[in-house]
Every structure is written in C-alpha cells, then in structure tokens.
C-alpha atoms as a PDB file:
ATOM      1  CA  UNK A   1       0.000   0.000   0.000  1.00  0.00           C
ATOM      2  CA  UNK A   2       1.157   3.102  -0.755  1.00  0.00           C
ATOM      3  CA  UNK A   3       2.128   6.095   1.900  1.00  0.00           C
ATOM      4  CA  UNK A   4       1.619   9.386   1.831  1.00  0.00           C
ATOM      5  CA  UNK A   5       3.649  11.747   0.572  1.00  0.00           C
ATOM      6  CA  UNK A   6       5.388  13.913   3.312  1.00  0.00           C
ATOM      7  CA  UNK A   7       5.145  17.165   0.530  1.00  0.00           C
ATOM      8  CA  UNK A   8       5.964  20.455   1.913  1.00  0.00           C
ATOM      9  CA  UNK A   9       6.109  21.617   5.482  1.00  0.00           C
ATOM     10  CA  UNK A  10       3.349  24.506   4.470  1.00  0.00           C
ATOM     11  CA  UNK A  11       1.614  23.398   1.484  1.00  0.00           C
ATOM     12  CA  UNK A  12      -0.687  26.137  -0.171  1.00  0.00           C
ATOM     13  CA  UNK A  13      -4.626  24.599  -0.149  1.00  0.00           C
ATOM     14  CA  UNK A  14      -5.899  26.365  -2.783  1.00  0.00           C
ATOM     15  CA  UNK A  15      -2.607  25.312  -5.603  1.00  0.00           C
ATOM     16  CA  UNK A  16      -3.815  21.947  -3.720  1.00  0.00           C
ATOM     17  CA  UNK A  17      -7.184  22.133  -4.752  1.00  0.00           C
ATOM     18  CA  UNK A  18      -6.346  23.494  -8.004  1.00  0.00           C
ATOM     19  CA  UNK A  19      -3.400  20.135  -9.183  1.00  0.00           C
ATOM     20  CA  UNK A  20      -6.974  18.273  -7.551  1.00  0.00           C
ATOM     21  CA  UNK A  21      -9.748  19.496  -9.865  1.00  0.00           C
ATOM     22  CA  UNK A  22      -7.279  19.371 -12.910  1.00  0.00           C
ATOM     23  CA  UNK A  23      -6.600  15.674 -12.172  1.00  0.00           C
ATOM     24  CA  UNK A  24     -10.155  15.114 -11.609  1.00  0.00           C
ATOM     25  CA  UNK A  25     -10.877  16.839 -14.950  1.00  0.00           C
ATOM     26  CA  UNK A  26      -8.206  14.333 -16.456  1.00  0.00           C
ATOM     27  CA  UNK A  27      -8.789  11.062 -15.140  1.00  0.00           C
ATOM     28  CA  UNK A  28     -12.437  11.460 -15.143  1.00  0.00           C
ATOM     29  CA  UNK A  29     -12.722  13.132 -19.228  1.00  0.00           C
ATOM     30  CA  UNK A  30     -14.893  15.833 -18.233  1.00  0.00           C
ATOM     31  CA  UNK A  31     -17.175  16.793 -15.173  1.00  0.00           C
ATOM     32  CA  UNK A  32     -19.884  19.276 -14.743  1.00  0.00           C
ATOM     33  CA  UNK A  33     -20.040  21.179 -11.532  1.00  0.00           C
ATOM     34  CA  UNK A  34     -22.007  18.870  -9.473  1.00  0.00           C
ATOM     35  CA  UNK A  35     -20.110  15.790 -10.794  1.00  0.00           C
ATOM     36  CA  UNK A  36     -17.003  17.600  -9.890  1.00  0.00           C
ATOM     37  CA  UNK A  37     -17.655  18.622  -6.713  1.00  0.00           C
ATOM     38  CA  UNK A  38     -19.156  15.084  -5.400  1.00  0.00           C
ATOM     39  CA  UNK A  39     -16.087  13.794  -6.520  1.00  0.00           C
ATOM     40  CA  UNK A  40     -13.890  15.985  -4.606  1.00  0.00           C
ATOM     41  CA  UNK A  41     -15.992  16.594  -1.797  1.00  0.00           C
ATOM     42  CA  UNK A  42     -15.829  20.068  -1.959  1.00  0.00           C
ATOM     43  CA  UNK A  43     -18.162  23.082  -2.013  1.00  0.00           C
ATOM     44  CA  UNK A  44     -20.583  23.446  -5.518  1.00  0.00           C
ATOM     45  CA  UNK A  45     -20.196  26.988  -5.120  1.00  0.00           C
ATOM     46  CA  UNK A  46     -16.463  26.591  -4.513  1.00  0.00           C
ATOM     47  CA  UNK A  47     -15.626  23.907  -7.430  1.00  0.00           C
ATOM     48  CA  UNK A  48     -17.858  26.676  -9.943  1.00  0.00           C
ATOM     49  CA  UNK A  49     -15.378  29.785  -8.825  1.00  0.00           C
ATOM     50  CA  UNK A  50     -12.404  27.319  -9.192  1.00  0.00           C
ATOM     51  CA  UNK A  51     -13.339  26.231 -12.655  1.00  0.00           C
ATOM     52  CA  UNK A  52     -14.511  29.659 -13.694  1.00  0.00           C
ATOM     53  CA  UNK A  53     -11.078  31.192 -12.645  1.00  0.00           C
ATOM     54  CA  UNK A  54      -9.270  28.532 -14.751  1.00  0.00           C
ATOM     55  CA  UNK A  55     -11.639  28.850 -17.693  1.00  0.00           C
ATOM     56  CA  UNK A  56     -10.771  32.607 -17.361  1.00  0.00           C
ATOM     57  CA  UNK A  57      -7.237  31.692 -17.870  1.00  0.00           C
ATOM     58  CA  UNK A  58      -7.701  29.620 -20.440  1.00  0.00           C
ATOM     59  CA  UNK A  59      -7.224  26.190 -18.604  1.00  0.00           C
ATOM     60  CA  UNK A  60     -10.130  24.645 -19.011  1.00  0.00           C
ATOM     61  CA  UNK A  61     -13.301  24.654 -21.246  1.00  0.00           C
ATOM     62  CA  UNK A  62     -16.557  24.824 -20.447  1.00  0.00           C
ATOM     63  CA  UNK A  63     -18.424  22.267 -23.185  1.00  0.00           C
ATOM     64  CA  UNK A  64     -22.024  22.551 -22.759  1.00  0.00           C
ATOM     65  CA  UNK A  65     -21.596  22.581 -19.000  1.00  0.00           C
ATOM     66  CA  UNK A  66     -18.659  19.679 -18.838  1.00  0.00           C
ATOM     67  CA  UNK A  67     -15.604  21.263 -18.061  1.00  0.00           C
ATOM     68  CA  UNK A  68     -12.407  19.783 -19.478  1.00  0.00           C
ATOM     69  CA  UNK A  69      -8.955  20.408 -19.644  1.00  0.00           C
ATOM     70  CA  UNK A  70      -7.776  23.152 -21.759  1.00  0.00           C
ATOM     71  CA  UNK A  71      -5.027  22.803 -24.837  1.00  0.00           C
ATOM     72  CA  UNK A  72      -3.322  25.593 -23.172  1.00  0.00           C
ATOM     73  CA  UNK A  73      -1.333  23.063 -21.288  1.00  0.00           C
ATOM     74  CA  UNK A  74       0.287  21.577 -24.347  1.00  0.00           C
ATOM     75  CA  UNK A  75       2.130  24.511 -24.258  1.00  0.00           C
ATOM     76  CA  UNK A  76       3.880  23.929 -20.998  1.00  0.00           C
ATOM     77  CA  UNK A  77       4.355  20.224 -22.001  1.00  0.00           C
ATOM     78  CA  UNK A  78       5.376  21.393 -25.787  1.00  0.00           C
ATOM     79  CA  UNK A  79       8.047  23.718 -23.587  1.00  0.00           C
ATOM     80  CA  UNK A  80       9.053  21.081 -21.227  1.00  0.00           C
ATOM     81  CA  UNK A  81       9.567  18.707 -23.777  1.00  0.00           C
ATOM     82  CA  UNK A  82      12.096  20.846 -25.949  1.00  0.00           C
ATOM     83  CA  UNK A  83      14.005  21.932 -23.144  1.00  0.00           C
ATOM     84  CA  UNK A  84      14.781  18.281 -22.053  1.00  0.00           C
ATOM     85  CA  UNK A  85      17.992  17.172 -24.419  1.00  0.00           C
ATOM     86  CA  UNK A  86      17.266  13.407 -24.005  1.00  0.00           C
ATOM     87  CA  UNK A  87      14.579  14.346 -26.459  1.00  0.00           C
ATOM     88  CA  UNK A  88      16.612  15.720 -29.162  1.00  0.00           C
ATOM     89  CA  UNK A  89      19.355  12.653 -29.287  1.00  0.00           C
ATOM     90  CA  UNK A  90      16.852  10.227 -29.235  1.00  0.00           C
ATOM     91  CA  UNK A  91      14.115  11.536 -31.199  1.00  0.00           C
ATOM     92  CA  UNK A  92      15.875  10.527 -34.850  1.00  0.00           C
ATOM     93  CA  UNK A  93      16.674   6.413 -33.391  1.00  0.00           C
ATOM     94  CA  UNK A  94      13.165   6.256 -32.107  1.00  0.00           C
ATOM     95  CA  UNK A  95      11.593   6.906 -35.287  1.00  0.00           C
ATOM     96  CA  UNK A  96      13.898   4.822 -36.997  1.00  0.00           C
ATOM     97  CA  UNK A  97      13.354   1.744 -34.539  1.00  0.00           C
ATOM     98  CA  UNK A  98      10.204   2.015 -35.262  1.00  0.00           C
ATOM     99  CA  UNK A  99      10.390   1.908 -38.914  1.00  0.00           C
ATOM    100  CA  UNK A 100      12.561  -0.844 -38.599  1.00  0.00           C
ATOM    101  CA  UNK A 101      10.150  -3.022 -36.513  1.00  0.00           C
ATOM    102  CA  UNK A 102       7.405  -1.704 -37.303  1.00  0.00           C
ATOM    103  CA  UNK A 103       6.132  -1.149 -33.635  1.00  0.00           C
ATOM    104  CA  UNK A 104       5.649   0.835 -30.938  1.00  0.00           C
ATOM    105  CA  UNK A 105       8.770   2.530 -29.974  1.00  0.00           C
ATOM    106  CA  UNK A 106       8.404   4.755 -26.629  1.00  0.00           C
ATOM    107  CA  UNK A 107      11.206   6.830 -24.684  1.00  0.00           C
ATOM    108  CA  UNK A 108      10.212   7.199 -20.945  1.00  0.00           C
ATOM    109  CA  UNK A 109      12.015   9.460 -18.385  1.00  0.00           C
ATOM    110  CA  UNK A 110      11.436   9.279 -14.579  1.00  0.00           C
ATOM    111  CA  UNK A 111      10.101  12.234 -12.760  1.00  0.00           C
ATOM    112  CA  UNK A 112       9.274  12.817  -8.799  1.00  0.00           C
ATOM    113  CA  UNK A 113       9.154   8.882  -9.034  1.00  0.00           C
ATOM    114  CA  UNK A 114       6.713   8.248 -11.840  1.00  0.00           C
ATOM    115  CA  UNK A 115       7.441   7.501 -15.240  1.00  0.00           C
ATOM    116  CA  UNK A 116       6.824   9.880 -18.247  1.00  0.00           C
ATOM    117  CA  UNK A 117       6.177   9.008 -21.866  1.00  0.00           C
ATOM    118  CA  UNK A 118       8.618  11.895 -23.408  1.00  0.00           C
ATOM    119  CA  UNK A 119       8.298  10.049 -27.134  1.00  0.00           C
ATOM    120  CA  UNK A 120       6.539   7.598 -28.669  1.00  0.00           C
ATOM    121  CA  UNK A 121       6.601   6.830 -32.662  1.00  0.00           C
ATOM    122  CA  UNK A 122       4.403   4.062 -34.408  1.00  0.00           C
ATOM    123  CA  UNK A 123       5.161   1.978 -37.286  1.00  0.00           C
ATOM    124  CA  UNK A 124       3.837   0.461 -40.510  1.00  0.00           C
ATOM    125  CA  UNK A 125       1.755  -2.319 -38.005  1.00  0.00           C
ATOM    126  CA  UNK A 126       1.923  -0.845 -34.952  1.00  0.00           C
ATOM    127  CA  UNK A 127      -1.198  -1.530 -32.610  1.00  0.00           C
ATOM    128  CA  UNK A 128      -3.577   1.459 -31.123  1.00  0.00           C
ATOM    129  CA  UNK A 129      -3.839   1.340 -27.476  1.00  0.00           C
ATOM    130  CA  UNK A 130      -5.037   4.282 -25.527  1.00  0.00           C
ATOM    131  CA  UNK A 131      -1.369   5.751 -24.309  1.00  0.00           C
ATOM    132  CA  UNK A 132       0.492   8.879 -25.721  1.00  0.00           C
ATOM    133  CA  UNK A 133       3.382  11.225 -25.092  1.00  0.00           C
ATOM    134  CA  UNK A 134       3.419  12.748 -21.806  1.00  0.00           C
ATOM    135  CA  UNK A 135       1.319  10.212 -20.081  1.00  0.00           C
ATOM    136  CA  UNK A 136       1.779   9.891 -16.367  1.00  0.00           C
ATOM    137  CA  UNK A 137       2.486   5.972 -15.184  1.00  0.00           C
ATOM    138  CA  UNK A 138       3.815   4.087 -12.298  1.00  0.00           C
ATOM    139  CA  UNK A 139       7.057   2.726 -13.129  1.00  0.00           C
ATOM    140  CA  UNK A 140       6.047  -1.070 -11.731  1.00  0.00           C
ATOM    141  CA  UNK A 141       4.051  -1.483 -14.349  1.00  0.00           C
ATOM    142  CA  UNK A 142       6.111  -1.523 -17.621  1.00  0.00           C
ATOM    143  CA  UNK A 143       9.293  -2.954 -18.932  1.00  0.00           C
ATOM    144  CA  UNK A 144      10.519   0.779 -19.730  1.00  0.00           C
ATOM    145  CA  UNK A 145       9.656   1.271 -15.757  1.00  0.00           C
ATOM    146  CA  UNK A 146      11.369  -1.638 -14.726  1.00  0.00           C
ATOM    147  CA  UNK A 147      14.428  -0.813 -16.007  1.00  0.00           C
ATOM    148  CA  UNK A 148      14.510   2.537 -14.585  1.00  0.00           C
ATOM    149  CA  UNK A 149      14.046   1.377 -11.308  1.00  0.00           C
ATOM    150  CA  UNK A 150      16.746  -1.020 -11.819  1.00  0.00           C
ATOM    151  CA  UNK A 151      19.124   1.336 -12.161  1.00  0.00           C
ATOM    152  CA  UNK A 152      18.345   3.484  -9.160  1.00  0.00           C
ATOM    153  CA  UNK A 153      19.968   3.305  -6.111  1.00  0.00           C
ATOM    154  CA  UNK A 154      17.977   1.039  -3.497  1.00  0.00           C
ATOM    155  CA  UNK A 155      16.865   3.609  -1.167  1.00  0.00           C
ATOM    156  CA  UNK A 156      15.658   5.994  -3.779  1.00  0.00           C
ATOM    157  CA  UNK A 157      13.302   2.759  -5.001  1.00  0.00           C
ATOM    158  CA  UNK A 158      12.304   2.815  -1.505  1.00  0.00           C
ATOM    159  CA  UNK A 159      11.142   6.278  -1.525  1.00  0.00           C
ATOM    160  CA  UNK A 160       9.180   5.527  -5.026  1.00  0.00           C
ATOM    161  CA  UNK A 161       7.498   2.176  -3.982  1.00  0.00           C
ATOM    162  CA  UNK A 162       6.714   3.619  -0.146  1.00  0.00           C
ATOM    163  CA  UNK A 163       5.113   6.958  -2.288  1.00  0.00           C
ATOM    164  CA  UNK A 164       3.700   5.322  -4.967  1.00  0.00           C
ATOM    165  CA  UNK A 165       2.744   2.086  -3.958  1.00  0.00           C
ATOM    166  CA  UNK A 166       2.350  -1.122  -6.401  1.00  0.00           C
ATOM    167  CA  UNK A 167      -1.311  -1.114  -7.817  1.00  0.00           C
ATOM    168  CA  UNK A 168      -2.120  -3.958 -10.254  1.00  0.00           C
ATOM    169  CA  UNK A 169      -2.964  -2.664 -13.922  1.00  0.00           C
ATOM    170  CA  UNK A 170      -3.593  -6.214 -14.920  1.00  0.00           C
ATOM    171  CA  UNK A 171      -3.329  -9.621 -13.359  1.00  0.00           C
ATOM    172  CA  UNK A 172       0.090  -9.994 -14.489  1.00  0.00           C
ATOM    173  CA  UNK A 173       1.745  -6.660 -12.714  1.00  0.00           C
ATOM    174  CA  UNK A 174       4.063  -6.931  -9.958  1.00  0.00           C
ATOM    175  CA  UNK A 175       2.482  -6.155  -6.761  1.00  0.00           C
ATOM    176  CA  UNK A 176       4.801  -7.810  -4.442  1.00  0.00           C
ATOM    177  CA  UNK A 177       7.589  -6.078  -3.347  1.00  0.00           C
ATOM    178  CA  UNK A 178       9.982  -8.831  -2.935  1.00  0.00           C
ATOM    179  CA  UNK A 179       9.138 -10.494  -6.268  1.00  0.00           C
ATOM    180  CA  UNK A 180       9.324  -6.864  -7.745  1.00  0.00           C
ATOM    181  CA  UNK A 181      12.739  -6.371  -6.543  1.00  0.00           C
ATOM    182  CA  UNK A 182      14.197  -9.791  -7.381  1.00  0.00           C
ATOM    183  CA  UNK A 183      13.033  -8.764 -10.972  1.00  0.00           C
ATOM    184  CA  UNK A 184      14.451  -5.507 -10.738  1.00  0.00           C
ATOM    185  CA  UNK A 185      17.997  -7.274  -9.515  1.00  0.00           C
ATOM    186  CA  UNK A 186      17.701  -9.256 -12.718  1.00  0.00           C
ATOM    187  CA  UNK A 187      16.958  -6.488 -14.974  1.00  0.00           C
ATOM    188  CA  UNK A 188      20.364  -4.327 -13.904  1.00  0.00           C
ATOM    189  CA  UNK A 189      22.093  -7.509 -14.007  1.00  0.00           C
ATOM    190  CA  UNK A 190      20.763  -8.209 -17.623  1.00  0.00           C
ATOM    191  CA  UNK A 191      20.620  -4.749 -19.041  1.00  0.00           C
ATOM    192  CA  UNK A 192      17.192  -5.894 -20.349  1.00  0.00           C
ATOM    193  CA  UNK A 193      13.763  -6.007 -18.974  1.00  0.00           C
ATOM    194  CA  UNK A 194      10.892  -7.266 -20.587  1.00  0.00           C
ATOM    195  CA  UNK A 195       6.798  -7.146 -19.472  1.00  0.00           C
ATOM    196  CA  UNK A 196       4.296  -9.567 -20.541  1.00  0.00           C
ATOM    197  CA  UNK A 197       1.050  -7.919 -20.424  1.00  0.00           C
ATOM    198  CA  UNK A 198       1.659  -6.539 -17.363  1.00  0.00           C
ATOM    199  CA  UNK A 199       0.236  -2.889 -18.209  1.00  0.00           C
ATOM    200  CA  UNK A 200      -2.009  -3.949 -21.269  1.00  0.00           C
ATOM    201  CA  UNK A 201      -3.651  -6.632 -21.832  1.00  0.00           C
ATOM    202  CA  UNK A 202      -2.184  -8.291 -25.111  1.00  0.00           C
ATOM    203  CA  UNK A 203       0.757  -5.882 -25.400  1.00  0.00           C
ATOM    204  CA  UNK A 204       4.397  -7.399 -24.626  1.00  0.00           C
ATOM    205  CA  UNK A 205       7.317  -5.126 -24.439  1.00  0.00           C
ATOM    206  CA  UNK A 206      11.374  -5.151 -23.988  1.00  0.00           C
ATOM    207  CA  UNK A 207      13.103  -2.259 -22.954  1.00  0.00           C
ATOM    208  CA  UNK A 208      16.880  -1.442 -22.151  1.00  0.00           C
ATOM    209  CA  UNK A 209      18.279   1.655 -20.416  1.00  0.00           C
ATOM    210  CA  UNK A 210      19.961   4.812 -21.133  1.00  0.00           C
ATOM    211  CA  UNK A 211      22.783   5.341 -19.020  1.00  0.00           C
ATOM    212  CA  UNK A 212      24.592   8.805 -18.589  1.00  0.00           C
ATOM    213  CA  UNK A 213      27.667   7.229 -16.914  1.00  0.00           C
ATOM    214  CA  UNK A 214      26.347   5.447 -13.836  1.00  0.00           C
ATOM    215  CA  UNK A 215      23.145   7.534 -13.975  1.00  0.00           C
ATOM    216  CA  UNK A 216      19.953   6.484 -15.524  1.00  0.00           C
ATOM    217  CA  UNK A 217      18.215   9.156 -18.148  1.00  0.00           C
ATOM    218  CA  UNK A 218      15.932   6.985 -19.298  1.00  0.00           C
ATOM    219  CA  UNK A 219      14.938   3.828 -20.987  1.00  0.00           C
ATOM    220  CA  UNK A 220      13.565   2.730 -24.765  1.00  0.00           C
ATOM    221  CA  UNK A 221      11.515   0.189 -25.746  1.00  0.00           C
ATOM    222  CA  UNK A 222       9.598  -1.708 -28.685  1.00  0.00           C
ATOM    223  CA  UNK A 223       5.775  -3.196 -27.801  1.00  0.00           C
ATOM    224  CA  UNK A 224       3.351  -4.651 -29.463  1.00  0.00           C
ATOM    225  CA  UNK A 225       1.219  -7.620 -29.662  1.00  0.00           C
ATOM    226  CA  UNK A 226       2.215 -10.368 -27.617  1.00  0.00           C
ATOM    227  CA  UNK A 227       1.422 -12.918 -30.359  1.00  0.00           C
ATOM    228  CA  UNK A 228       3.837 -11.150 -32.583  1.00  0.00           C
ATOM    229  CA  UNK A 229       6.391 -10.308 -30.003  1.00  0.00           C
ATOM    230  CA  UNK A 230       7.542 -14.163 -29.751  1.00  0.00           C
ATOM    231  CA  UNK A 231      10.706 -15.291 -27.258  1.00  0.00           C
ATOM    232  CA  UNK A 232      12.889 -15.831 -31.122  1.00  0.00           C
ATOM    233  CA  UNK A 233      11.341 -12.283 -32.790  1.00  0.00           C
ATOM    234  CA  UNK A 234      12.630 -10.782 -29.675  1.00  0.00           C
ATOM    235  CA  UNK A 235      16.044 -12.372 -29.739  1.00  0.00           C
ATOM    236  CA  UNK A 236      16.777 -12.467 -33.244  1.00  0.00           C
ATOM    237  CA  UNK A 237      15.714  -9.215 -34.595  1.00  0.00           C
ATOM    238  CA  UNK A 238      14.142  -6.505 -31.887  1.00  0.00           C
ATOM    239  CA  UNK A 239      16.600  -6.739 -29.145  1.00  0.00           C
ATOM    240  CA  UNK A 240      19.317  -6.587 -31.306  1.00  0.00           C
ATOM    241  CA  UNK A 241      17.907  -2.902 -33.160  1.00  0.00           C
ATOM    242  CA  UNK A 242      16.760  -2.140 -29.597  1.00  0.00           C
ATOM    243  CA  UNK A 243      20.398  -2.463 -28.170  1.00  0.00           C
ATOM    244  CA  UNK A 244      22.140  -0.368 -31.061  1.00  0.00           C
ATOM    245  CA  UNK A 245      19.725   2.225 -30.779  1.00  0.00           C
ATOM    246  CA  UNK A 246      20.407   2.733 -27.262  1.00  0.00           C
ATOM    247  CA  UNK A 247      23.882   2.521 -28.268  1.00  0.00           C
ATOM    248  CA  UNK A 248      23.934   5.385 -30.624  1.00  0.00           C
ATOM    249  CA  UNK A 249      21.158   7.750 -27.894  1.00  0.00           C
ATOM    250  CA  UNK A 250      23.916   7.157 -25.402  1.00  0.00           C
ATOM    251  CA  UNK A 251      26.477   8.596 -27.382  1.00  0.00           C
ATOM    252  CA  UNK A 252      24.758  11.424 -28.682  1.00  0.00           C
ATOM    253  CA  UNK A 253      23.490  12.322 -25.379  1.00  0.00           C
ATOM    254  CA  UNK A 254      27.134  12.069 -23.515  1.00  0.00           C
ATOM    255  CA  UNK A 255      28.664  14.099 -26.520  1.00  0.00           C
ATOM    256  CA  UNK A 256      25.495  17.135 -27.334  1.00  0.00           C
END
C-alpha cells in the first residue's frame, strides 16, 4: 500500500485544490459542476469559482456545461519537452526503430518517481492502445519502468514504492515487493527487462536503459502484440535494433 507523501512543510490549499480538480478533470474526461464537486468533496459553489477562474485563464473549457482540460497546457508540455535534451538525441533512433520493426517505440524518463512518456513513434503495423506522449504511469508497471528502477539506487526505489505504492494494472503486474525487486535485480544484471502484459492486456514489451555514466536518463523500448512479439522475434531481430539504438542515444546524449 502506498504512503503518503510527506510534501511540503506549508503546502498552499488552494494550488492543492487546483493540481486536484485538474486531475479530476483528467482522469475522469470531463465533469460538470455537481459531478465535480461530489467527486472531490468540496463546495458546488467553490468547485464553480475554481473552474470559472481557470476557464478565465484559459485552462479549461466549459463544453455545454462539462468542463475539461484546456489545450493551453500543451504549451507547458510542448516547452518542457524541448528543453529536455534526451529528447533531441533520441528523437531521430526512435523513429527509426520504429520503422525498422514496425512497432511501438516509446522513450520514458522518470520524474518525482513516476514515469513519463517523453516520445513515442508508431510503425507500418503498430497496434492502437489508448497511451500517448506525456502520459503519467507508475514505473512497476512496464518494462521501460522496470528498467529505470533497476538502475536506481535502493533507497531511492524505496522512496518511489513507499510513495507510490504497487497497484495492479492487470493480473500480471508486480504487486509484491519482494518479487518486484528480485526482478528488478535481474533487470540491472541483464541490461534488459521485458513485461508480458503486465500494463495492457495483449501488449508485450522489452526495454533497455539509457545510461549517462552510472546515472539512468531513461529507458527505450519496442511493444506490441504479444502474439507477434515471440521469445525468437525478440532475440533475433528486436533486441538486437533495440540495443544499437540505445547505443547510438547514449552517445549522442554524452557528446550534445
């Protein structure tokens, strides 16, 4: 079970509130005042002046009474994105590996714990499954995950797990800690994780890290369809590509 989060020593309520409704918004696709507030527990008359001030700002939209997030954000994620040099040295081998394969090729970062999709590229028979670039995940849950946590030091997994806890996505994720980190062990040993639909249902994937030194940036990885993503596929042609693009990201991120 995850714990809670220490945060700061004098957290501001109302920014509290704020990161709360716009999650809400999120994970729920849309609420209308009433929906909203239920949800939160808070105030109607409260949740209305909080969505009206962020509609005012432009960061949310009032559809017919449903208020969703606003496109404004892409602009902060369009910013982030372009100021984060993994990005740039991996963008070109990314959309190569996935011409190559003809997959699902995704680059994932780690951020206050949790895992970010920073690039994704799909090829010629890549599957569509309901993820995309800047999604938000828990790193348990995927290979590209995995192998980030590998690579971290064992009290800073601590501080993830503790935080973040190890829900189930589907029957197949890790949930136990012990089993998690005997994987994990495995992984770093390997250089190569792999996750049998452990986040997806019918989606298997094999990732390998990006190492700054000693450090981990980030990790790569090719999914798609577990029927097509067979033990001798793997070995004889996507782990291979998947290793030499690493290869060439690593360089071009130790040398930009």
């Amino acid at each position: 079970m995850a714990t809670q989060d220490a945060g700061p020593k004098t957290p501001v309520k109302t920014t509290q509130t704020t990161f709360r409704i716009l999650e809400a918004l999120r994970n729920e696709g849309g609420c209308t005042v009433t929906e909203l507030s239920n949800h939160l527990d808070l105030p109607k008359s409260s949740t209305h002046n909080y969505l009206r001030t962020m509609e005012h700002e432009g960061y949310v939209v009032n559809r017919a009474g449903t208020y969703e997030v606003g496109l404004r954000f892409l602009d902060f994620g369009s910013y982030a994105r372009v100021h984060t040099p993994l990005y740039h040295v991996a963008k070109p081998q990314v959309d190569e590996l996935a011409r190559e394969t003809g997959e699902i090729v995704n680059l994932l970062v780690e951020e206050n714990g949790r895992g970010i999709f920073l690039y994704r590229a799909c090829g010629a028979n890549a599957v569509n499954i309901e993820t995309f670039t800047g999604e938000c995940i828990e790193l348990h849950t995927t290979a590209l995950g995995k192998t980030i946590l590998a690579h971290l030091s064992r009290e800073r997994r601590d501080e993830i797990v503790d935080r973040y806890g190890l829900e189930p996505m589907t029957d197949n994720t890790r949930t136990d800690r012990s089993d998690l980190y005997a994987d994990l062990e495995e992984i770093r040993s390997a250089g190569i994780a792999y996750s049998n639909e452990e986040r997806i249902r019918g989606l298997s994937c094999v990732a390998v890290p990006l190492l700054s030194g000693d450090e981990i940036s980030g990790a790569v990885s090719v999914s798609g369809p577990t029927s097509r993503m067979a033990p001798g596929r793997l070995q004889d042609e996507v782990v291979e590509k998947l290793r030499d693009a690493a290869n060439i990201i690593e360089l071009n991120h130790l040398y930009s």
